[in-house]
PDB file of N, CA and C in Angstrom:
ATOM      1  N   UNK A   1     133.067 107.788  41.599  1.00  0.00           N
ATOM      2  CA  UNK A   1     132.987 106.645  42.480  1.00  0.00           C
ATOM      3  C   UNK A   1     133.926 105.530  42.019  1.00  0.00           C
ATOM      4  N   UNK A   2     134.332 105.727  40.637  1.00  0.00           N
ATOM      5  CA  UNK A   2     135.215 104.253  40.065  1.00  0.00           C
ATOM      6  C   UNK A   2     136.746 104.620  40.045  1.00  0.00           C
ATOM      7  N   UNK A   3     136.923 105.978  40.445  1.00  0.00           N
ATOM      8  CA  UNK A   3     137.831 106.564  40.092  1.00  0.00           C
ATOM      9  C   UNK A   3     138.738 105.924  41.444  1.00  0.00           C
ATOM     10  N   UNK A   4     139.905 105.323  40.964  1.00  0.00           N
ATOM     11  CA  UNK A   4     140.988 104.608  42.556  1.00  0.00           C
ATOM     12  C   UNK A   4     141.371 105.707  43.195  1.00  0.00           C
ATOM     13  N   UNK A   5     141.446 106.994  43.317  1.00  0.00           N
ATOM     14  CA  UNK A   5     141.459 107.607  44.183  1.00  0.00           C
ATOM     15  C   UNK A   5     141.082 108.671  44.747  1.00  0.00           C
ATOM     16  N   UNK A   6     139.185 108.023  44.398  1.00  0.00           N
ATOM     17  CA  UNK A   6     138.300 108.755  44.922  1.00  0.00           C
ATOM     18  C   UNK A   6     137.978 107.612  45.999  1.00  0.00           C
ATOM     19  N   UNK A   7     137.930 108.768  47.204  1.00  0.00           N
ATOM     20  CA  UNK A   7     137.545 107.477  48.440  1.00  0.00           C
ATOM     21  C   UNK A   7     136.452 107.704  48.806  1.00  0.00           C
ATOM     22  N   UNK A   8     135.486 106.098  48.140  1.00  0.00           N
ATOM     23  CA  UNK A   8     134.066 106.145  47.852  1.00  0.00           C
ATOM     24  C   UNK A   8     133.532 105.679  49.363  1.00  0.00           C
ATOM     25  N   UNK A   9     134.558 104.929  50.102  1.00  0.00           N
ATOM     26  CA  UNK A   9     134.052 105.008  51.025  1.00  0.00           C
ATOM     27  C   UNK A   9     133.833 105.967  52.428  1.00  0.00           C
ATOM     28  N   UNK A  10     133.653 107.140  51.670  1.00  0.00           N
ATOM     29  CA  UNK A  10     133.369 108.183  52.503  1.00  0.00           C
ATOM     30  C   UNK A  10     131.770 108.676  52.274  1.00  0.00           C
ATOM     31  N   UNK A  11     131.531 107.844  51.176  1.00  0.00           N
ATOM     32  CA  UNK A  11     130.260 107.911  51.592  1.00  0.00           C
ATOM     33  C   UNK A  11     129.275 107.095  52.472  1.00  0.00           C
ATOM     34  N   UNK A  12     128.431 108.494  53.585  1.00  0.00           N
ATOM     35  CA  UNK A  12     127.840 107.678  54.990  1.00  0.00           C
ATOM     36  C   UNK A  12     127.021 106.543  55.054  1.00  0.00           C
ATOM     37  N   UNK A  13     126.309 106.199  53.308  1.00  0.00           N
ATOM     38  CA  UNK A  13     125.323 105.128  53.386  1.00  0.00           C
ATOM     39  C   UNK A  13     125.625 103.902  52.500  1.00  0.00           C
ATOM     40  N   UNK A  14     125.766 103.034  52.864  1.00  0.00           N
ATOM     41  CA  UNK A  14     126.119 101.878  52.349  1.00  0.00           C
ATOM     42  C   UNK A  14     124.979 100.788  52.500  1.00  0.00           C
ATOM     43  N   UNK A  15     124.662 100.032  50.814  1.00  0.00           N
ATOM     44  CA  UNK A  15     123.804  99.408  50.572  1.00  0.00           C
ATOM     45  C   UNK A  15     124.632  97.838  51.367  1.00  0.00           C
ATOM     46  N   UNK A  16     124.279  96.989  52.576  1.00  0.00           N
ATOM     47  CA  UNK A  16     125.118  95.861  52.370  1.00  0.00           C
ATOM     48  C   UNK A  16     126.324  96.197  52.765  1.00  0.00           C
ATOM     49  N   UNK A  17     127.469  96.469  52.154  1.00  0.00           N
ATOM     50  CA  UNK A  17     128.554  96.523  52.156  1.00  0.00           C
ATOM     51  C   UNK A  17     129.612  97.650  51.531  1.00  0.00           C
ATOM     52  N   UNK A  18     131.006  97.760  51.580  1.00  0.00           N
ATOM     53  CA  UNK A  18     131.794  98.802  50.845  1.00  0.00           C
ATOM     54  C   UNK A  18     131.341  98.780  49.128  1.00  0.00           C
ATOM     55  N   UNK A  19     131.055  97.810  48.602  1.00  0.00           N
ATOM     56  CA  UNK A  19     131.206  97.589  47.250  1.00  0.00           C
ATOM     57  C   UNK A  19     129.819  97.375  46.822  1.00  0.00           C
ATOM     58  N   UNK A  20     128.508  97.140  46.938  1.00  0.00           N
ATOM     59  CA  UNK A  20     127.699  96.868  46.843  1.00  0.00           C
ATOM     60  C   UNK A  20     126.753  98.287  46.248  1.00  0.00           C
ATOM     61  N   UNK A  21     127.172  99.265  46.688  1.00  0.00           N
ATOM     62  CA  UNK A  21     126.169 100.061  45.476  1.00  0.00           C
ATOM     63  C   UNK A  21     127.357 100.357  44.441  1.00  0.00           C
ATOM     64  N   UNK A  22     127.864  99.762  44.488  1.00  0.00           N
ATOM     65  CA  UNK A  22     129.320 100.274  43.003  1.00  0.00           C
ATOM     66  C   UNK A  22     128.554  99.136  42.144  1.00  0.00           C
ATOM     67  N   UNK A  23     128.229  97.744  42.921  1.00  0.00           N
ATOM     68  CA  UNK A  23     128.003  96.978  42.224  1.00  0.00           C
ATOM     69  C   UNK A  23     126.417  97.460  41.439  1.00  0.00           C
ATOM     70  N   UNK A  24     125.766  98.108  42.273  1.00  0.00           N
ATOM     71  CA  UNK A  24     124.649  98.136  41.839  1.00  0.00           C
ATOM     72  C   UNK A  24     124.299  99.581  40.971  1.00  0.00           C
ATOM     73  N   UNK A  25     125.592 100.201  40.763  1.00  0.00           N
ATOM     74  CA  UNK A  25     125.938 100.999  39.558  1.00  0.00           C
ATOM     75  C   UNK A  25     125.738 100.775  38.477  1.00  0.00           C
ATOM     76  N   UNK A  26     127.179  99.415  38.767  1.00  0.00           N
ATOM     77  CA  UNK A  26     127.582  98.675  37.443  1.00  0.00           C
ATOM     78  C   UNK A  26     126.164  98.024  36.386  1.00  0.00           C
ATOM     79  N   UNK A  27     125.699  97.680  37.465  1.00  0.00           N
ATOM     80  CA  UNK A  27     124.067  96.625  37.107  1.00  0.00           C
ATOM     81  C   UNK A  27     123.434  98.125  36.258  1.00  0.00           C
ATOM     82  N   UNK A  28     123.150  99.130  36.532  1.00  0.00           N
ATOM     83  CA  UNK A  28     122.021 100.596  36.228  1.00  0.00           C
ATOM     84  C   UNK A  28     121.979 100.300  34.590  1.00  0.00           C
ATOM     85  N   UNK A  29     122.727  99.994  34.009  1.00  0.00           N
ATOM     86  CA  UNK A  29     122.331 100.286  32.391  1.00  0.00           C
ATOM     87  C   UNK A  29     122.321  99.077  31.834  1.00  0.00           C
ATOM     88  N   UNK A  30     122.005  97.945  32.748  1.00  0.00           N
ATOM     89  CA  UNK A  30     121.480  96.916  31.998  1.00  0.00           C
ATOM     90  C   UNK A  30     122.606  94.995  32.872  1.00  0.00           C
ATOM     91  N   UNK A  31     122.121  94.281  32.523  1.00  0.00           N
ATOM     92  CA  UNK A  31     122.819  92.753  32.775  1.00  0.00           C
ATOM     93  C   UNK A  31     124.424  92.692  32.468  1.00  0.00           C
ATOM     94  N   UNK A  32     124.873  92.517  33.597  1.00  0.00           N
ATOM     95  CA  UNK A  32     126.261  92.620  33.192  1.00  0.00           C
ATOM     96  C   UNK A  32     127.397  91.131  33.397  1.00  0.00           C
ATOM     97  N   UNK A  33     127.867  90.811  32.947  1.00  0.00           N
ATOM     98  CA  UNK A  33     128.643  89.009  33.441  1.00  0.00           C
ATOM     99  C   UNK A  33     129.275  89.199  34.041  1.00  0.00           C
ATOM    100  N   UNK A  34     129.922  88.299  35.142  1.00  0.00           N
ATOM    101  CA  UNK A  34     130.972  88.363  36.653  1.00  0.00           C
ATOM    102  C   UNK A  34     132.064  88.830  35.953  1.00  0.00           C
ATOM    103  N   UNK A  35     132.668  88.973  34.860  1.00  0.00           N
ATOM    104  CA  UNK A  35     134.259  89.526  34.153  1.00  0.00           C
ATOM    105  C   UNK A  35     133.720  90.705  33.675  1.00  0.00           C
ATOM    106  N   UNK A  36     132.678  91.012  33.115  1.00  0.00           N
ATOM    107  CA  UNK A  36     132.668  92.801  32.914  1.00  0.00           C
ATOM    108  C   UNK A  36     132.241  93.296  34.675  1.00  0.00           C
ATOM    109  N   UNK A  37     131.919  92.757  35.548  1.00  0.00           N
ATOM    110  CA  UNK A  37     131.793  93.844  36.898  1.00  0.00           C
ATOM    111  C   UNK A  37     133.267  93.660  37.059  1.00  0.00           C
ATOM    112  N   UNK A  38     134.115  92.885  36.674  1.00  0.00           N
ATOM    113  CA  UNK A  38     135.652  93.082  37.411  1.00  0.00           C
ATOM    114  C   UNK A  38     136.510  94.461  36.991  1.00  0.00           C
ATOM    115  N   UNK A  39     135.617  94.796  35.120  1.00  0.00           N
ATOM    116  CA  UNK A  39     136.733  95.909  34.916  1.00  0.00           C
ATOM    117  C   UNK A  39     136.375  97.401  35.901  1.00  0.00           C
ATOM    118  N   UNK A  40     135.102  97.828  35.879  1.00  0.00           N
ATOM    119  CA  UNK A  40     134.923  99.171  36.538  1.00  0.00           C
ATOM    120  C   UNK A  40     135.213  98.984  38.166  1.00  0.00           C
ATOM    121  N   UNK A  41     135.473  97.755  38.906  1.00  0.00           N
ATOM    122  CA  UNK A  41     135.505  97.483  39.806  1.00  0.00           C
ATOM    123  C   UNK A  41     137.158  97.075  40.252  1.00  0.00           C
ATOM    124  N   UNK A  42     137.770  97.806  39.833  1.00  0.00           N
ATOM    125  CA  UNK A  42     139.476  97.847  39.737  1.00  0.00           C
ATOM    126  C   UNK A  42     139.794  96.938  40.735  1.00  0.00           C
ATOM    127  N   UNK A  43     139.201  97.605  42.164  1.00  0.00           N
ATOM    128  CA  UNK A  43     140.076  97.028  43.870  1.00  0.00           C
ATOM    129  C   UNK A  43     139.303  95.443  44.209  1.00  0.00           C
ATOM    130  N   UNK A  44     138.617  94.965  43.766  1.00  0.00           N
ATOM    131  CA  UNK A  44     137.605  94.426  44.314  1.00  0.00           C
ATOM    132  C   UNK A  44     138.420  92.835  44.002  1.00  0.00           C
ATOM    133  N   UNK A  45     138.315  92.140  44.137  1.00  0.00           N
ATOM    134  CA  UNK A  45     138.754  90.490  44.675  1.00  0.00           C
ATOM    135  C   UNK A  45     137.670  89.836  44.167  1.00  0.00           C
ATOM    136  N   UNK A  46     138.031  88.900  43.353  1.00  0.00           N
ATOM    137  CA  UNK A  46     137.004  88.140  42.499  1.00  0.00           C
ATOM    138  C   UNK A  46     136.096  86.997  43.610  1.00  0.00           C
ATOM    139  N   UNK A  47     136.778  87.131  45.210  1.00  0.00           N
ATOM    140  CA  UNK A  47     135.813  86.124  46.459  1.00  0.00           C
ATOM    141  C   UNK A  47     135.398  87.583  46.906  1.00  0.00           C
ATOM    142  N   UNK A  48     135.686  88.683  46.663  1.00  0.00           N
ATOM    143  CA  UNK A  48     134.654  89.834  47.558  1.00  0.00           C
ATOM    144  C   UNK A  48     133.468  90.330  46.342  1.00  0.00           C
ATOM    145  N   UNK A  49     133.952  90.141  45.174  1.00  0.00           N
ATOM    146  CA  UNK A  49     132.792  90.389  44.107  1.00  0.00           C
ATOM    147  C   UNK A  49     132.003  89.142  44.547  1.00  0.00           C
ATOM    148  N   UNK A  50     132.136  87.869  44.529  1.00  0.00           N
ATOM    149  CA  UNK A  50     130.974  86.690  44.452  1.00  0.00           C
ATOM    150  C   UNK A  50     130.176  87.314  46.450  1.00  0.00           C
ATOM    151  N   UNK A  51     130.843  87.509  47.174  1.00  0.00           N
ATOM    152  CA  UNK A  51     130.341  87.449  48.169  1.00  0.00           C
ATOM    153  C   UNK A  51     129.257  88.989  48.259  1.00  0.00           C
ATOM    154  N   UNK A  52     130.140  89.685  47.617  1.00  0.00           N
ATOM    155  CA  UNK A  52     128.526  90.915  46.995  1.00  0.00           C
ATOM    156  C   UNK A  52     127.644  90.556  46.504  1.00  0.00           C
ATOM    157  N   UNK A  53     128.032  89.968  45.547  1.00  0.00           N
ATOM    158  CA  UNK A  53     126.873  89.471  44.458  1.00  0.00           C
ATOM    159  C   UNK A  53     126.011  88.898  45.416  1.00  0.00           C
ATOM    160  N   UNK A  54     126.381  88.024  45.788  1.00  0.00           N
ATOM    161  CA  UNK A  54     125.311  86.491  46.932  1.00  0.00           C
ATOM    162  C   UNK A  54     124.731  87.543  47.800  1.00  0.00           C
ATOM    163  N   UNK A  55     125.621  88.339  48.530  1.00  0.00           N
ATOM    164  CA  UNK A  55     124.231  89.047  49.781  1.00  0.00           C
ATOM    165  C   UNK A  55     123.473  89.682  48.618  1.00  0.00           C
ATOM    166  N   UNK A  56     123.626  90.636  47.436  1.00  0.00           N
ATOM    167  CA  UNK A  56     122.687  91.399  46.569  1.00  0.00           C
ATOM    168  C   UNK A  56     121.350  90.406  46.380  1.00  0.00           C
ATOM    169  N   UNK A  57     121.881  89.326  46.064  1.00  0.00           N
ATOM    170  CA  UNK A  57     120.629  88.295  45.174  1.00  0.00           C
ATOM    171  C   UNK A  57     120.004  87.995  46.770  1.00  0.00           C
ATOM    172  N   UNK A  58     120.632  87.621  47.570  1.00  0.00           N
ATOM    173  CA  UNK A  58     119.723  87.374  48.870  1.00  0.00           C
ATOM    174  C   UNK A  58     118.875  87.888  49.099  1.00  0.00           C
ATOM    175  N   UNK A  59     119.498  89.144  49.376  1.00  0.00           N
ATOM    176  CA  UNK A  59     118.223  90.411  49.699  1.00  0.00           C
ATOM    177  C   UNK A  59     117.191  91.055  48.483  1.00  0.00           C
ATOM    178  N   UNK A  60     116.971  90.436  47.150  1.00  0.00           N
ATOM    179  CA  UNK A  60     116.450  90.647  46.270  1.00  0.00           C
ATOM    180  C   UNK A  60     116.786  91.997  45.478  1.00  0.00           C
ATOM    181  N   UNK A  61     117.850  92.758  45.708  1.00  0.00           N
ATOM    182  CA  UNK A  61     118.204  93.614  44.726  1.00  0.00           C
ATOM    183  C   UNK A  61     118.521  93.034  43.261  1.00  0.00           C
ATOM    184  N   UNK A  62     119.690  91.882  42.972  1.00  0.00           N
ATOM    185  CA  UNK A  62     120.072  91.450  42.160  1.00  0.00           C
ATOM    186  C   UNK A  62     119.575  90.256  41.554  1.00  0.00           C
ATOM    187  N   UNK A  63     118.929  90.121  40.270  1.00  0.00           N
ATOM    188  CA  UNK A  63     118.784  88.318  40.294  1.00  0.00           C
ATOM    189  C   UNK A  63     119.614  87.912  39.086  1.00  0.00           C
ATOM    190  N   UNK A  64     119.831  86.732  38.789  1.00  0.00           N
ATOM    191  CA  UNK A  64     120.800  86.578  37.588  1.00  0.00           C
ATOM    192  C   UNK A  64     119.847  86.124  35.912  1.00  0.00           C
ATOM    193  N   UNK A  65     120.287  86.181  35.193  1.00  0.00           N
ATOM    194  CA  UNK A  65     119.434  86.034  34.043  1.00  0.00           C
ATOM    195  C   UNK A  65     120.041  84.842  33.259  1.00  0.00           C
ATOM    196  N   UNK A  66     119.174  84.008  32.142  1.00  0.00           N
ATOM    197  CA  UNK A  66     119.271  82.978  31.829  1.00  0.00           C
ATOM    198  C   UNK A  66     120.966  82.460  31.701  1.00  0.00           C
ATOM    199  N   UNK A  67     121.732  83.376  30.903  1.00  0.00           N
ATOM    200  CA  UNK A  67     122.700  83.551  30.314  1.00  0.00           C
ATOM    201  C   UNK A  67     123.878  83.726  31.245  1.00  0.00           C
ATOM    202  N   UNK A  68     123.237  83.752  32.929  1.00  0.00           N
ATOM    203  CA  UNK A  68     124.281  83.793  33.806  1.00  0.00           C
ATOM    204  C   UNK A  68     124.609  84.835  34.267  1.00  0.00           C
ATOM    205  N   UNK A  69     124.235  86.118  33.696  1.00  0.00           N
ATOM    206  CA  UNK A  69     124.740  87.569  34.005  1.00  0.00           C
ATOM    207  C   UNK A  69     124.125  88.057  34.923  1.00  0.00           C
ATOM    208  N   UNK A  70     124.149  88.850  35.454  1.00  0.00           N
ATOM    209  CA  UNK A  70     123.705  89.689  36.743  1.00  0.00           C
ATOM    210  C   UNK A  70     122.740  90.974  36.441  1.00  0.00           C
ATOM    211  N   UNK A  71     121.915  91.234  36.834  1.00  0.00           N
ATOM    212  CA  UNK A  71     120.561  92.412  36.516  1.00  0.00           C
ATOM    213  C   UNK A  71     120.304  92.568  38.152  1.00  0.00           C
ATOM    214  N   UNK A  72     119.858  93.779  37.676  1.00  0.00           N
ATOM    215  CA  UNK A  72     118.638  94.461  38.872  1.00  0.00           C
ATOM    216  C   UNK A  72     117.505  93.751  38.604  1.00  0.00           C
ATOM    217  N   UNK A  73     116.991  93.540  40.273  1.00  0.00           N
ATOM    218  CA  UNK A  73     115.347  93.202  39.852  1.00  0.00           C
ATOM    219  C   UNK A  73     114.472  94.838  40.371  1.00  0.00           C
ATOM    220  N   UNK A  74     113.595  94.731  40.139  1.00  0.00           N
ATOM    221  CA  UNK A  74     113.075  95.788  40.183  1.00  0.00           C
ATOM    222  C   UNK A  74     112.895  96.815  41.696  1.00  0.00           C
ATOM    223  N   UNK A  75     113.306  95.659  43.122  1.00  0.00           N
ATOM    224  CA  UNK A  75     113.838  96.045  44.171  1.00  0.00           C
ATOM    225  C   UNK A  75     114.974  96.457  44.018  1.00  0.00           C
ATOM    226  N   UNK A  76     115.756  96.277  43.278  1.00  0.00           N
ATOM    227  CA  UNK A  76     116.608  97.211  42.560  1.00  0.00           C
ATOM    228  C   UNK A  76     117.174  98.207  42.187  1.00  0.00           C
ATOM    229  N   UNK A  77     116.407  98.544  41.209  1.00  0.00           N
ATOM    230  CA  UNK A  77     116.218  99.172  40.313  1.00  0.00           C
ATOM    231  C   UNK A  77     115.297 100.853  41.775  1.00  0.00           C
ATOM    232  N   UNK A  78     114.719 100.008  42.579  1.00  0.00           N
ATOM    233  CA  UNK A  78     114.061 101.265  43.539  1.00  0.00           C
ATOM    234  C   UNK A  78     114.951 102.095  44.297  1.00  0.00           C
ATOM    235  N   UNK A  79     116.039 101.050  43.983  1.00  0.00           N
ATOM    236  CA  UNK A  79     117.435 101.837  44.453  1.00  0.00           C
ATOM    237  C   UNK A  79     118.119 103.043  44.169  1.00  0.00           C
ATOM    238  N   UNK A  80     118.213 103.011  42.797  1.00  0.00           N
ATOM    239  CA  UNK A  80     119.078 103.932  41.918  1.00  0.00           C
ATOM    240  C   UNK A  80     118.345 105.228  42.498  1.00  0.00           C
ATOM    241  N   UNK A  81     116.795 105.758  42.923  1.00  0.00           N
ATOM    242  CA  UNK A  81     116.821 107.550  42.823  1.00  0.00           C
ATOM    243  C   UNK A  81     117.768 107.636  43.810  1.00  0.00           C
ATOM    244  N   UNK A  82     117.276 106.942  45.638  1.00  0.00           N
ATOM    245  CA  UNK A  82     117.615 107.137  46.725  1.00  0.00           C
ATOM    246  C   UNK A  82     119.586 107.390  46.480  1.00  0.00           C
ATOM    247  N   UNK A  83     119.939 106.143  45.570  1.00  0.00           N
ATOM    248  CA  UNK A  83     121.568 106.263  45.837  1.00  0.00           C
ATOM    249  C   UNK A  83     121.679 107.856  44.956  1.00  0.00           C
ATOM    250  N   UNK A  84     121.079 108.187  44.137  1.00  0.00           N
ATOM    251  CA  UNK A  84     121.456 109.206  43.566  1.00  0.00           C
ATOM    252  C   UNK A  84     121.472 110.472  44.740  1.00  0.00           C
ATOM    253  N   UNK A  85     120.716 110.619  44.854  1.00  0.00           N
ATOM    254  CA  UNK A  85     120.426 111.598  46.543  1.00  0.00           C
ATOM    255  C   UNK A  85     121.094 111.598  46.873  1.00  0.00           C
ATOM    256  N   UNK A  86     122.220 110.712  47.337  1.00  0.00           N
ATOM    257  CA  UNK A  86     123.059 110.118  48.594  1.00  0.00           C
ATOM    258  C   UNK A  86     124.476 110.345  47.533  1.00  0.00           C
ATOM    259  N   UNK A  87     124.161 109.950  46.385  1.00  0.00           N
ATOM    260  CA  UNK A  87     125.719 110.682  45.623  1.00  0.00           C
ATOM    261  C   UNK A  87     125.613 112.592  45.738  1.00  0.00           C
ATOM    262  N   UNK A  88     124.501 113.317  45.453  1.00  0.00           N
ATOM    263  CA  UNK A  88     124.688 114.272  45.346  1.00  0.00           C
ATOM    264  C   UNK A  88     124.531 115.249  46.445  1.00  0.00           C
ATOM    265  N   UNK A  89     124.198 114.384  47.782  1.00  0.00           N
ATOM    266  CA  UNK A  89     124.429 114.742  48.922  1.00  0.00           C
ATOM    267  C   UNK A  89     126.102 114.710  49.380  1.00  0.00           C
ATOM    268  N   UNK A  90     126.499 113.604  49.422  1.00  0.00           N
ATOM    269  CA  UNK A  90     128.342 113.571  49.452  1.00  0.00           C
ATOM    270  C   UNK A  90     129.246 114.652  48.267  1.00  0.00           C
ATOM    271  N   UNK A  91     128.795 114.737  47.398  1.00  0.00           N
ATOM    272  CA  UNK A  91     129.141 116.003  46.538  1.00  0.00           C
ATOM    273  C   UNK A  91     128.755 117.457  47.281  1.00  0.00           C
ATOM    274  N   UNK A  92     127.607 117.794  47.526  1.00  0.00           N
ATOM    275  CA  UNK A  92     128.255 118.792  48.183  1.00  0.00           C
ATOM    276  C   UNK A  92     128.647 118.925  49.200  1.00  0.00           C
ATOM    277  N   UNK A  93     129.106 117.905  49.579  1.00  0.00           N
ATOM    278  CA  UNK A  93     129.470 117.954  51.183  1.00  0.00           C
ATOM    279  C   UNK A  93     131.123 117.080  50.958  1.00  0.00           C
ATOM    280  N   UNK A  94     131.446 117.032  49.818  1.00  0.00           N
ATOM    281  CA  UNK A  94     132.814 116.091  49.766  1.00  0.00           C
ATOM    282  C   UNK A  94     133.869 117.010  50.635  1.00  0.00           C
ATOM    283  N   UNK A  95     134.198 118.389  50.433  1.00  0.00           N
ATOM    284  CA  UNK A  95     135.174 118.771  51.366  1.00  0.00           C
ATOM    285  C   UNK A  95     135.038 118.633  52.631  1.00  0.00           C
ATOM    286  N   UNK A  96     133.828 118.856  53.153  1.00  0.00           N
ATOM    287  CA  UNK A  96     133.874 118.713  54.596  1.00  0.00           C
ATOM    288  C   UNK A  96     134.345 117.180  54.869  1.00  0.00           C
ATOM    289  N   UNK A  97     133.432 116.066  54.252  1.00  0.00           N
ATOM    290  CA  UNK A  97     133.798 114.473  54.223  1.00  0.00           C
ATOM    291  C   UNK A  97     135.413 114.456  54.967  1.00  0.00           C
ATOM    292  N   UNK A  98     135.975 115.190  53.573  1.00  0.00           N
ATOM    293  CA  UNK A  98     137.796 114.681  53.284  1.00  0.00           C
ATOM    294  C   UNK A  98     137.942 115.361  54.465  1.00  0.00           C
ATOM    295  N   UNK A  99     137.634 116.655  55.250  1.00  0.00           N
ATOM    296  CA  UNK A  99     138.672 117.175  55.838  1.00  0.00           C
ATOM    297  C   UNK A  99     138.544 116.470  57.593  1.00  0.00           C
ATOM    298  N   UNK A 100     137.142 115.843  57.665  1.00  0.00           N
ATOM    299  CA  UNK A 100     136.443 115.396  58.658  1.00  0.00           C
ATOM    300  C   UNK A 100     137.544 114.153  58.685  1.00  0.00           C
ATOM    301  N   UNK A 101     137.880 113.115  57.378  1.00  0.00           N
ATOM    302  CA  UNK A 101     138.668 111.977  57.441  1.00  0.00           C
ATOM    303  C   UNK A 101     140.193 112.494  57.825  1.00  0.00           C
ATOM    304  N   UNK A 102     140.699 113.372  57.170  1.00  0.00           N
ATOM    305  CA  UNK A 102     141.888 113.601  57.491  1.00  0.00           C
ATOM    306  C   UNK A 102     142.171 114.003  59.271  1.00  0.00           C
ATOM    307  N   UNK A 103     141.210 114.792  59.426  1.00  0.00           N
ATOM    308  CA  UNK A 103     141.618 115.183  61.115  1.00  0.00           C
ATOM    309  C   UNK A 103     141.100 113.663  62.097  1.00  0.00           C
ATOM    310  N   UNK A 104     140.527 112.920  61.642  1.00  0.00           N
ATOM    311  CA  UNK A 104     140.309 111.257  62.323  1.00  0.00           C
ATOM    312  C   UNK A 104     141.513 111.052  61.867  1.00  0.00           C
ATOM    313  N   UNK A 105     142.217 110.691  60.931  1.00  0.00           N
ATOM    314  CA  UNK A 105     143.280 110.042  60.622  1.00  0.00           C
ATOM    315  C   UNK A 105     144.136 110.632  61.556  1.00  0.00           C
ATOM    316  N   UNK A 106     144.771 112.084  62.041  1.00  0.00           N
ATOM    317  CA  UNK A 106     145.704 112.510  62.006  1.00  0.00           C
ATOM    318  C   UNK A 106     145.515 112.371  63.787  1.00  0.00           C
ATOM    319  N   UNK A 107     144.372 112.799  64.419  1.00  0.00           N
ATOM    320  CA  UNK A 107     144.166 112.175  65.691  1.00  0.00           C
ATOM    321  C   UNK A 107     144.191 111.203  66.126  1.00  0.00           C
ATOM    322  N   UNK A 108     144.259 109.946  65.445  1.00  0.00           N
ATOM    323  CA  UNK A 108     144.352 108.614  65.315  1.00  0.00           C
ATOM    324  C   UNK A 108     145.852 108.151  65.359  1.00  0.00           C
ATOM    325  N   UNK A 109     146.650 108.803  65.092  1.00  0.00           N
ATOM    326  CA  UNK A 109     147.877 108.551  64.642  1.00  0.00           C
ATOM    327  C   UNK A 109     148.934 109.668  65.493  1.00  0.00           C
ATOM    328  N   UNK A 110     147.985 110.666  66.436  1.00  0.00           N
ATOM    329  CA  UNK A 110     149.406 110.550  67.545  1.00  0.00           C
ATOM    330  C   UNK A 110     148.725 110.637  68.817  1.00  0.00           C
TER     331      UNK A 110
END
């Protein structure tokens, strides 16, 4: 999923937004500060990271901790089996995904 040219957004379920379960990856092994989500988060724009962050904490997935850093709250945290499902559902189904995007692309384009 962190990999730049794996195209994560081929996967069908999205928490929020394109970046928002990457973000809520990043969060899985513990509180992380707005400059460590920038490194695993290569593409991402330091106004599209704050504007993830803000819908996350809105909707109570994310809350921030004394120190300023970013955590799962335990609405959260209820996240991680379901996204796992949903990663190992797009795994076995990644070829069909790619070949489904490529023939949109290629119909799209004449």
């Amino acid at each position: 999923m962190f990999d730049p040219v794996c195209p994560s957004d081929l996967t069908p379920f999205r928490i929020g937004g394109k970046w928002a379960g990457m973000v809520v990856r990043c969060l899985e092994d513990g509180p992380r500060r707005f400059s460590e989500l920038r490194i695993p988060l290569r593409g991402i724009t330091a106004k599209v990271l704050t504007q993830t962050l803000r819908e996350l904490e809105r909707d109570g997935y994310v809350g921030r901790a004394g120190d300023g850093a970013y955590a799962l709250t335990p609405l959260g945290r209820s996240l991680l089996a379901p996204m796992d499902a949903m990663c190992a559902w797009a795994r076995e189904h990644w070829d069909e995904l790619i070949d489904a995007r490529e023939a949109g692309l290629r119909a799209m384009s004449s």
